[in-house]
PDB file of N, CA and C in Angstrom:
ATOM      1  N   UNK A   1       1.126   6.817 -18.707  1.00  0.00           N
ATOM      2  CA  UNK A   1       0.105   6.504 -17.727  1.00  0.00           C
ATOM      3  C   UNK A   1      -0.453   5.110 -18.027  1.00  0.00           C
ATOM      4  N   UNK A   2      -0.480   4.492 -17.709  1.00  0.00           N
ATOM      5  CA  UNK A   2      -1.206   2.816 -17.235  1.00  0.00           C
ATOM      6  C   UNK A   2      -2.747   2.907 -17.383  1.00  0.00           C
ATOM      7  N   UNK A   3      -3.156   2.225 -17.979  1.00  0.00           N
ATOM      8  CA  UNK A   3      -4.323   2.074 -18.153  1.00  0.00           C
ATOM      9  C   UNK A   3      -5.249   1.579 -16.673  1.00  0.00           C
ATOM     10  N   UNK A   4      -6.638   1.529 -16.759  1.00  0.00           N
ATOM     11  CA  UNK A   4      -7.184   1.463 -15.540  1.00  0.00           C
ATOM     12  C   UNK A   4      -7.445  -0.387 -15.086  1.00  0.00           C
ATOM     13  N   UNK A   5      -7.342  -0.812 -16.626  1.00  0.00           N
ATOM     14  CA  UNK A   5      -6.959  -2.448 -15.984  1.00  0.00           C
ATOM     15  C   UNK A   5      -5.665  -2.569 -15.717  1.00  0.00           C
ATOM     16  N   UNK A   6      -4.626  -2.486 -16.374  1.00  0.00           N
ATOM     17  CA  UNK A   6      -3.724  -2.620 -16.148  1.00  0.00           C
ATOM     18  C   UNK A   6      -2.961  -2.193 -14.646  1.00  0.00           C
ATOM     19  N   UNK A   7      -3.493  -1.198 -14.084  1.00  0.00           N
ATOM     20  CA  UNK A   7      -3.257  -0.474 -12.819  1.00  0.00           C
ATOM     21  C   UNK A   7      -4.498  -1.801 -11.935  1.00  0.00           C
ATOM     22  N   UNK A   8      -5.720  -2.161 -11.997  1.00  0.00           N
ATOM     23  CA  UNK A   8      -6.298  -3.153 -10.877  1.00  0.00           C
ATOM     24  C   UNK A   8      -5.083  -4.646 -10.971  1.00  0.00           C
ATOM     25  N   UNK A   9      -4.993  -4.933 -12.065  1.00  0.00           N
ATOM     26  CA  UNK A   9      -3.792  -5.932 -12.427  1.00  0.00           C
ATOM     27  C   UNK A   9      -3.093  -5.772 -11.166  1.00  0.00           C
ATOM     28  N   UNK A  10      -2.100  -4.821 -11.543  1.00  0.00           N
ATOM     29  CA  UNK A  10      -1.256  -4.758 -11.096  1.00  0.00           C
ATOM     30  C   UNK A  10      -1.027  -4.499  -9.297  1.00  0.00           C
ATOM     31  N   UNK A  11      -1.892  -4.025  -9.171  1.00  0.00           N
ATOM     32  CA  UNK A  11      -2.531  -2.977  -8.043  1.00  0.00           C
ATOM     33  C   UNK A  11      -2.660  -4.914  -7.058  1.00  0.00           C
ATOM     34  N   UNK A  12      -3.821  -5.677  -7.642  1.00  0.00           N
ATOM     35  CA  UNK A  12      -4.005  -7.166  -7.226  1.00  0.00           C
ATOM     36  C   UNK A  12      -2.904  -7.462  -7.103  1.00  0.00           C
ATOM     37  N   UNK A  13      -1.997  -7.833  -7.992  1.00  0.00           N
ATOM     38  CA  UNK A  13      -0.942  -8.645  -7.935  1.00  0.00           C
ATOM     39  C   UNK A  13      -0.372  -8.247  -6.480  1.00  0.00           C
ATOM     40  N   UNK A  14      -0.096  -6.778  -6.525  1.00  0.00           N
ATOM     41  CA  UNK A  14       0.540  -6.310  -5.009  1.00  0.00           C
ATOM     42  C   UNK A  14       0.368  -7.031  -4.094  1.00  0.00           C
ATOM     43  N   UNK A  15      -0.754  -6.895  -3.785  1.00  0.00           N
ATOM     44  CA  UNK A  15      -1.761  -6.900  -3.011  1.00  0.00           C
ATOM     45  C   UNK A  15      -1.501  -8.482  -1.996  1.00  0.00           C
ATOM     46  N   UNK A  16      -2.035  -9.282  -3.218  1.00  0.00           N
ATOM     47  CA  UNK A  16      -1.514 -10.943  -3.352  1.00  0.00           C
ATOM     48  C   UNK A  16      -0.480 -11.564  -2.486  1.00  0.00           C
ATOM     49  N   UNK A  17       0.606 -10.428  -3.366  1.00  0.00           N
ATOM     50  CA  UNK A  17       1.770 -11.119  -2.835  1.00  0.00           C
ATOM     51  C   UNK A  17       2.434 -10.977  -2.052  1.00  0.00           C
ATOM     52  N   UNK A  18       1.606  -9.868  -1.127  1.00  0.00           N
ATOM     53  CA  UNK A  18       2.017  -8.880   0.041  1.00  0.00           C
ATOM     54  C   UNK A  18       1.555  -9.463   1.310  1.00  0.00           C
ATOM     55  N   UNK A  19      -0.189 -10.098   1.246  1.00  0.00           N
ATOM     56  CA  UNK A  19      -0.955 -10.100   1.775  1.00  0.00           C
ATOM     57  C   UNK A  19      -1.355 -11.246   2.064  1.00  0.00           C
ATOM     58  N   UNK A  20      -1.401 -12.321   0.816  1.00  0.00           N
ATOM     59  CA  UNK A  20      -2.084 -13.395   0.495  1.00  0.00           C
ATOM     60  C   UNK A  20      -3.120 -12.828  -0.203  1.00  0.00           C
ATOM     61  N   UNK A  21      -4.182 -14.009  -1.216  1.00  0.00           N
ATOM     62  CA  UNK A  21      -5.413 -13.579  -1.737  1.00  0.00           C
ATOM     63  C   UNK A  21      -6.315 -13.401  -0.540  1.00  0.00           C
ATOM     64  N   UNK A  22      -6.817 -14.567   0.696  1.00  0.00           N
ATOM     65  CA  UNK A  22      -7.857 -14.019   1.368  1.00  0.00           C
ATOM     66  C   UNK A  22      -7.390 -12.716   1.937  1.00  0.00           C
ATOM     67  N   UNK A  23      -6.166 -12.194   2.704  1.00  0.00           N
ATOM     68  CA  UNK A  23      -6.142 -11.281   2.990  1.00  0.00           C
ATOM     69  C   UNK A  23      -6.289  -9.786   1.936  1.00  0.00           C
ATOM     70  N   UNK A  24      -5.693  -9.808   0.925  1.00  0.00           N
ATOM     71  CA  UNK A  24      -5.791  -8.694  -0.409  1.00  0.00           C
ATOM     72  C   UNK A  24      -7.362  -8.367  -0.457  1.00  0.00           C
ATOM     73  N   UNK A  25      -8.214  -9.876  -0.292  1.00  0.00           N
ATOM     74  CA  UNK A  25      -9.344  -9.903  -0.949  1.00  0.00           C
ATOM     75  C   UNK A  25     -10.563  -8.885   0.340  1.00  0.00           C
ATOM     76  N   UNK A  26      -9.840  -9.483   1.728  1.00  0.00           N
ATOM     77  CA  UNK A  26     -10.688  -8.827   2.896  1.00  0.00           C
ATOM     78  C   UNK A  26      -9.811  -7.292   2.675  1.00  0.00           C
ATOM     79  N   UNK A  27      -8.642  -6.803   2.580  1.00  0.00           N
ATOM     80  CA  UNK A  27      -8.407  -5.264   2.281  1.00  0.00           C
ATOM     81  C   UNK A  27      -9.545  -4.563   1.415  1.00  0.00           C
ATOM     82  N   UNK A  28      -9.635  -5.533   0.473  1.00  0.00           N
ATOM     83  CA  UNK A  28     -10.580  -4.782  -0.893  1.00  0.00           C
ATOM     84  C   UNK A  28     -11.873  -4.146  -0.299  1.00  0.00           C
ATOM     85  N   UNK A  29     -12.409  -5.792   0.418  1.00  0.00           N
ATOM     86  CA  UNK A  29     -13.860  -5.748   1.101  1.00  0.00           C
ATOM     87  C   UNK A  29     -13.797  -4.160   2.143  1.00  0.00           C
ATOM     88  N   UNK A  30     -12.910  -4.266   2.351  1.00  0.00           N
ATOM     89  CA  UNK A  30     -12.578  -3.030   3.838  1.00  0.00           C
ATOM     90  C   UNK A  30     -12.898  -1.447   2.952  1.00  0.00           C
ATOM     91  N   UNK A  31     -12.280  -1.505   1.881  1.00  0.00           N
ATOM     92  CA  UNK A  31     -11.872  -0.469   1.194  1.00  0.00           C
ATOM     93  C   UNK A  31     -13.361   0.185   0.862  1.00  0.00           C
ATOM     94  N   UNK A  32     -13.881  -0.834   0.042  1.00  0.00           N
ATOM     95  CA  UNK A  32     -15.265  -0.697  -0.340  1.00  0.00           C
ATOM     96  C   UNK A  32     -16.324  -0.294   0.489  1.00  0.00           C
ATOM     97  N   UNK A  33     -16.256  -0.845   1.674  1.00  0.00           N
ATOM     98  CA  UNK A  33     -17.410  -1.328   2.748  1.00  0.00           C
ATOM     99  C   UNK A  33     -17.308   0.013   3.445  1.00  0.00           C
ATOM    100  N   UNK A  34     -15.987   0.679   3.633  1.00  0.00           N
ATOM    101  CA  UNK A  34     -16.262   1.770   4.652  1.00  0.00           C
ATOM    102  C   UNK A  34     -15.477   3.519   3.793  1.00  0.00           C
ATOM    103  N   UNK A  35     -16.288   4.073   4.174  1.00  0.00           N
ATOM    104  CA  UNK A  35     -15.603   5.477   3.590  1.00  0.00           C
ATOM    105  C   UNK A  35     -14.280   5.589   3.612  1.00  0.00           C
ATOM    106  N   UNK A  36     -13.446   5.999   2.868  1.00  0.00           N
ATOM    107  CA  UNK A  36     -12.271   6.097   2.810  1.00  0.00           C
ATOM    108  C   UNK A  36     -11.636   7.146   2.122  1.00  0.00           C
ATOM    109  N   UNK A  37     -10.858   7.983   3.273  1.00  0.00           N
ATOM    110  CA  UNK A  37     -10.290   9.458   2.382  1.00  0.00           C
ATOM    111  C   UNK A  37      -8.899   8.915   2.662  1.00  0.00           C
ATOM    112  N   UNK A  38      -8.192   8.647   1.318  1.00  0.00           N
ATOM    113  CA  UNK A  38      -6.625   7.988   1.302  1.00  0.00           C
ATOM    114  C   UNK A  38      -5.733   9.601   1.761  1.00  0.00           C
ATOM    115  N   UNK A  39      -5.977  10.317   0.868  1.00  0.00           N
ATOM    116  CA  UNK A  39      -5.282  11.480   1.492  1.00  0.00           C
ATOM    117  C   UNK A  39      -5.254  11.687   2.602  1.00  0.00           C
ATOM    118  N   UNK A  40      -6.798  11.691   3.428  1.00  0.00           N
ATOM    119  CA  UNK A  40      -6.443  12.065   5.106  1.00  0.00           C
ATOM    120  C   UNK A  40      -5.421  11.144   5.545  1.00  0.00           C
ATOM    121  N   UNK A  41      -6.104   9.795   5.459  1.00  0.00           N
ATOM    122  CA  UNK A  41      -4.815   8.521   5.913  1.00  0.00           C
ATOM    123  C   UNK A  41      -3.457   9.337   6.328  1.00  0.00           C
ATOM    124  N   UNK A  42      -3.018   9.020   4.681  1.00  0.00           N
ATOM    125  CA  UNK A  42      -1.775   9.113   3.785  1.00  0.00           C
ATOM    126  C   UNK A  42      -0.851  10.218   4.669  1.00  0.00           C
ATOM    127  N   UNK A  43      -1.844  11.450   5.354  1.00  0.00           N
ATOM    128  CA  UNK A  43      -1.073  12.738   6.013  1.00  0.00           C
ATOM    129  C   UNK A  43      -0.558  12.143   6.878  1.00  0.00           C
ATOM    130  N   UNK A  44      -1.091  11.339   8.052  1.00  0.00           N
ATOM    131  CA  UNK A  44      -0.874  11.056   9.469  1.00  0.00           C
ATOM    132  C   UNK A  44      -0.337   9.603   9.297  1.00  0.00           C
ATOM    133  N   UNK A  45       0.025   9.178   8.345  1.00  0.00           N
ATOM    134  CA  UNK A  45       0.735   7.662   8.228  1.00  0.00           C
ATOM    135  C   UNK A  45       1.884   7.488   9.135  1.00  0.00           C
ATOM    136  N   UNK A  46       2.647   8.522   8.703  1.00  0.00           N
ATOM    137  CA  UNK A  46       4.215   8.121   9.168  1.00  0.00           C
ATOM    138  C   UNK A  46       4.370   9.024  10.706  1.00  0.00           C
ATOM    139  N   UNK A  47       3.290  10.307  11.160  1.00  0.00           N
ATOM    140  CA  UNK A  47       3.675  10.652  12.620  1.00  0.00           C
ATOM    141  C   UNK A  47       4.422  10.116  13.596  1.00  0.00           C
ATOM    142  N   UNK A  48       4.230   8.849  13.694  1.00  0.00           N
ATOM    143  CA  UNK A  48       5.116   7.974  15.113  1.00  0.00           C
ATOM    144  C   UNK A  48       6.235   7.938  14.649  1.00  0.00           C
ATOM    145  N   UNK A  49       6.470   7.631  13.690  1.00  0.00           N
ATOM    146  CA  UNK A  49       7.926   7.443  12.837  1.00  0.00           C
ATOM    147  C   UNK A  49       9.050   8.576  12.538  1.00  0.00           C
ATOM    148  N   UNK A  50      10.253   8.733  13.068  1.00  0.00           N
ATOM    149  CA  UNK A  50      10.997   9.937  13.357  1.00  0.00           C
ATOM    150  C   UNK A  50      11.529   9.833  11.660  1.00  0.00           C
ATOM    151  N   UNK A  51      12.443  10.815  11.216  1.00  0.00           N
ATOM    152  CA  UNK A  51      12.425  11.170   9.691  1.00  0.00           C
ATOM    153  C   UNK A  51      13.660  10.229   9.901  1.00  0.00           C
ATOM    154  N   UNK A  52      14.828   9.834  10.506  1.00  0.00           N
ATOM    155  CA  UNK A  52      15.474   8.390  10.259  1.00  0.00           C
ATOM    156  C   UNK A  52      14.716   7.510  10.176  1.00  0.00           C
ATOM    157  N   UNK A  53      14.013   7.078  11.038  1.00  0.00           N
ATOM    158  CA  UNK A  53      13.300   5.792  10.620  1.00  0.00           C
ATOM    159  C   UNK A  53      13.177   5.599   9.394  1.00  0.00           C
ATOM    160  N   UNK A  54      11.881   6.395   9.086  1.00  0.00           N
ATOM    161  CA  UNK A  54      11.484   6.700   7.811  1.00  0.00           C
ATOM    162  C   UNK A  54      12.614   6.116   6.930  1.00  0.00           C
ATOM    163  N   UNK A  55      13.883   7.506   6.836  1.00  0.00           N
ATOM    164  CA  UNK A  55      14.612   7.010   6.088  1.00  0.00           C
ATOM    165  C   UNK A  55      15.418   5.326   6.242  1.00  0.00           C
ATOM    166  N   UNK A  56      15.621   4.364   7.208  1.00  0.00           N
ATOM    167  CA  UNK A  56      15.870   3.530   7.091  1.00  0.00           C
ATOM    168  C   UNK A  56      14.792   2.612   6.285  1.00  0.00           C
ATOM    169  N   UNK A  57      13.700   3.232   6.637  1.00  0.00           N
ATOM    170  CA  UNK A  57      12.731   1.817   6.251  1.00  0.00           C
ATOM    171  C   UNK A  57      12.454   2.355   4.420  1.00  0.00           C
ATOM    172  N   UNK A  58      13.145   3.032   3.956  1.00  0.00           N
ATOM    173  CA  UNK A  58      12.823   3.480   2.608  1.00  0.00           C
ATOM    174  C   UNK A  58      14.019   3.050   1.834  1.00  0.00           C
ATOM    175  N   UNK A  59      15.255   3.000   2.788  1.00  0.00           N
ATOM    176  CA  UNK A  59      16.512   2.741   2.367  1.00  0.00           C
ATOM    177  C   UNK A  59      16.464   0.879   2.026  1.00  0.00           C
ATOM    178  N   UNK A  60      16.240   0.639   3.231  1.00  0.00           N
ATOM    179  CA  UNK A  60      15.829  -1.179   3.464  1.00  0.00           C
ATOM    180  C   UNK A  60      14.726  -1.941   2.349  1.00  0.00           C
ATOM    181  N   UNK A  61      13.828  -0.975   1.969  1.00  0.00           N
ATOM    182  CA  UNK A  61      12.988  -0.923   0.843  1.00  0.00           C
ATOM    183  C   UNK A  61      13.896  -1.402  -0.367  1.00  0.00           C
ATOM    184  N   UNK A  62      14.106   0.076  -0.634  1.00  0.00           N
ATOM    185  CA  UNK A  62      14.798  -0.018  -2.223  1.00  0.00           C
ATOM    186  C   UNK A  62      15.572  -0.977  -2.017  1.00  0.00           C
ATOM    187  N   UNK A  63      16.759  -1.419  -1.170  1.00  0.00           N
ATOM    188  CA  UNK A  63      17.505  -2.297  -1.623  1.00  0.00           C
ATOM    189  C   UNK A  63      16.782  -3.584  -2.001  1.00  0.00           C
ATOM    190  N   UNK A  64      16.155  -3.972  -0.792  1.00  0.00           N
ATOM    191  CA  UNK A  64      15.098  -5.264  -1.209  1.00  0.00           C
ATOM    192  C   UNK A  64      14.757  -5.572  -2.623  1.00  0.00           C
ATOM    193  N   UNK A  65      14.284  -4.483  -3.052  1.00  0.00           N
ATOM    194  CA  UNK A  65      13.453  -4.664  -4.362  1.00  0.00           C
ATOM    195  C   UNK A  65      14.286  -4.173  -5.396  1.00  0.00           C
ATOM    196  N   UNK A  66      15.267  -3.803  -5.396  1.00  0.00           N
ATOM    197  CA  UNK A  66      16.313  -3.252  -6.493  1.00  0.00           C
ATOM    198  C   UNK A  66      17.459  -4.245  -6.652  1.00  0.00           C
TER     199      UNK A  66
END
């Protein structure tokens, strides 16, 4: 298990290089500023998305980054 700096580290870095800093930095602000249940999110994320999709965009993933 990763420690709890090591996980914001890392967690930023994502974020960064995903996003840019002002943008990472306005996610954060968002995160903070308004209630947030990640689980509810997290259930209804992928609905629009048929289970190919899904699987393409997970497939297209890993290769990217592998």
């Amino acid at each position: 298990m990763k420690t709890d700096t090591l996980l914001r580290e890392e967690g930023m870095r994502v974020l960064a290089e995903n996003l840019g800093l002002l943008e990472a930095e306005r996610f954060i602000a968002l995160i903070i500023r308004e209630p947030f249940d990640y689980t509810k999110w997290q259930q209804n994320l992928y609905d629009d998305m048929s289970l190919e999709e899904l699987c393409r965009k997970a497939d297209s993933f890993w290769k990217e980054t592998h």
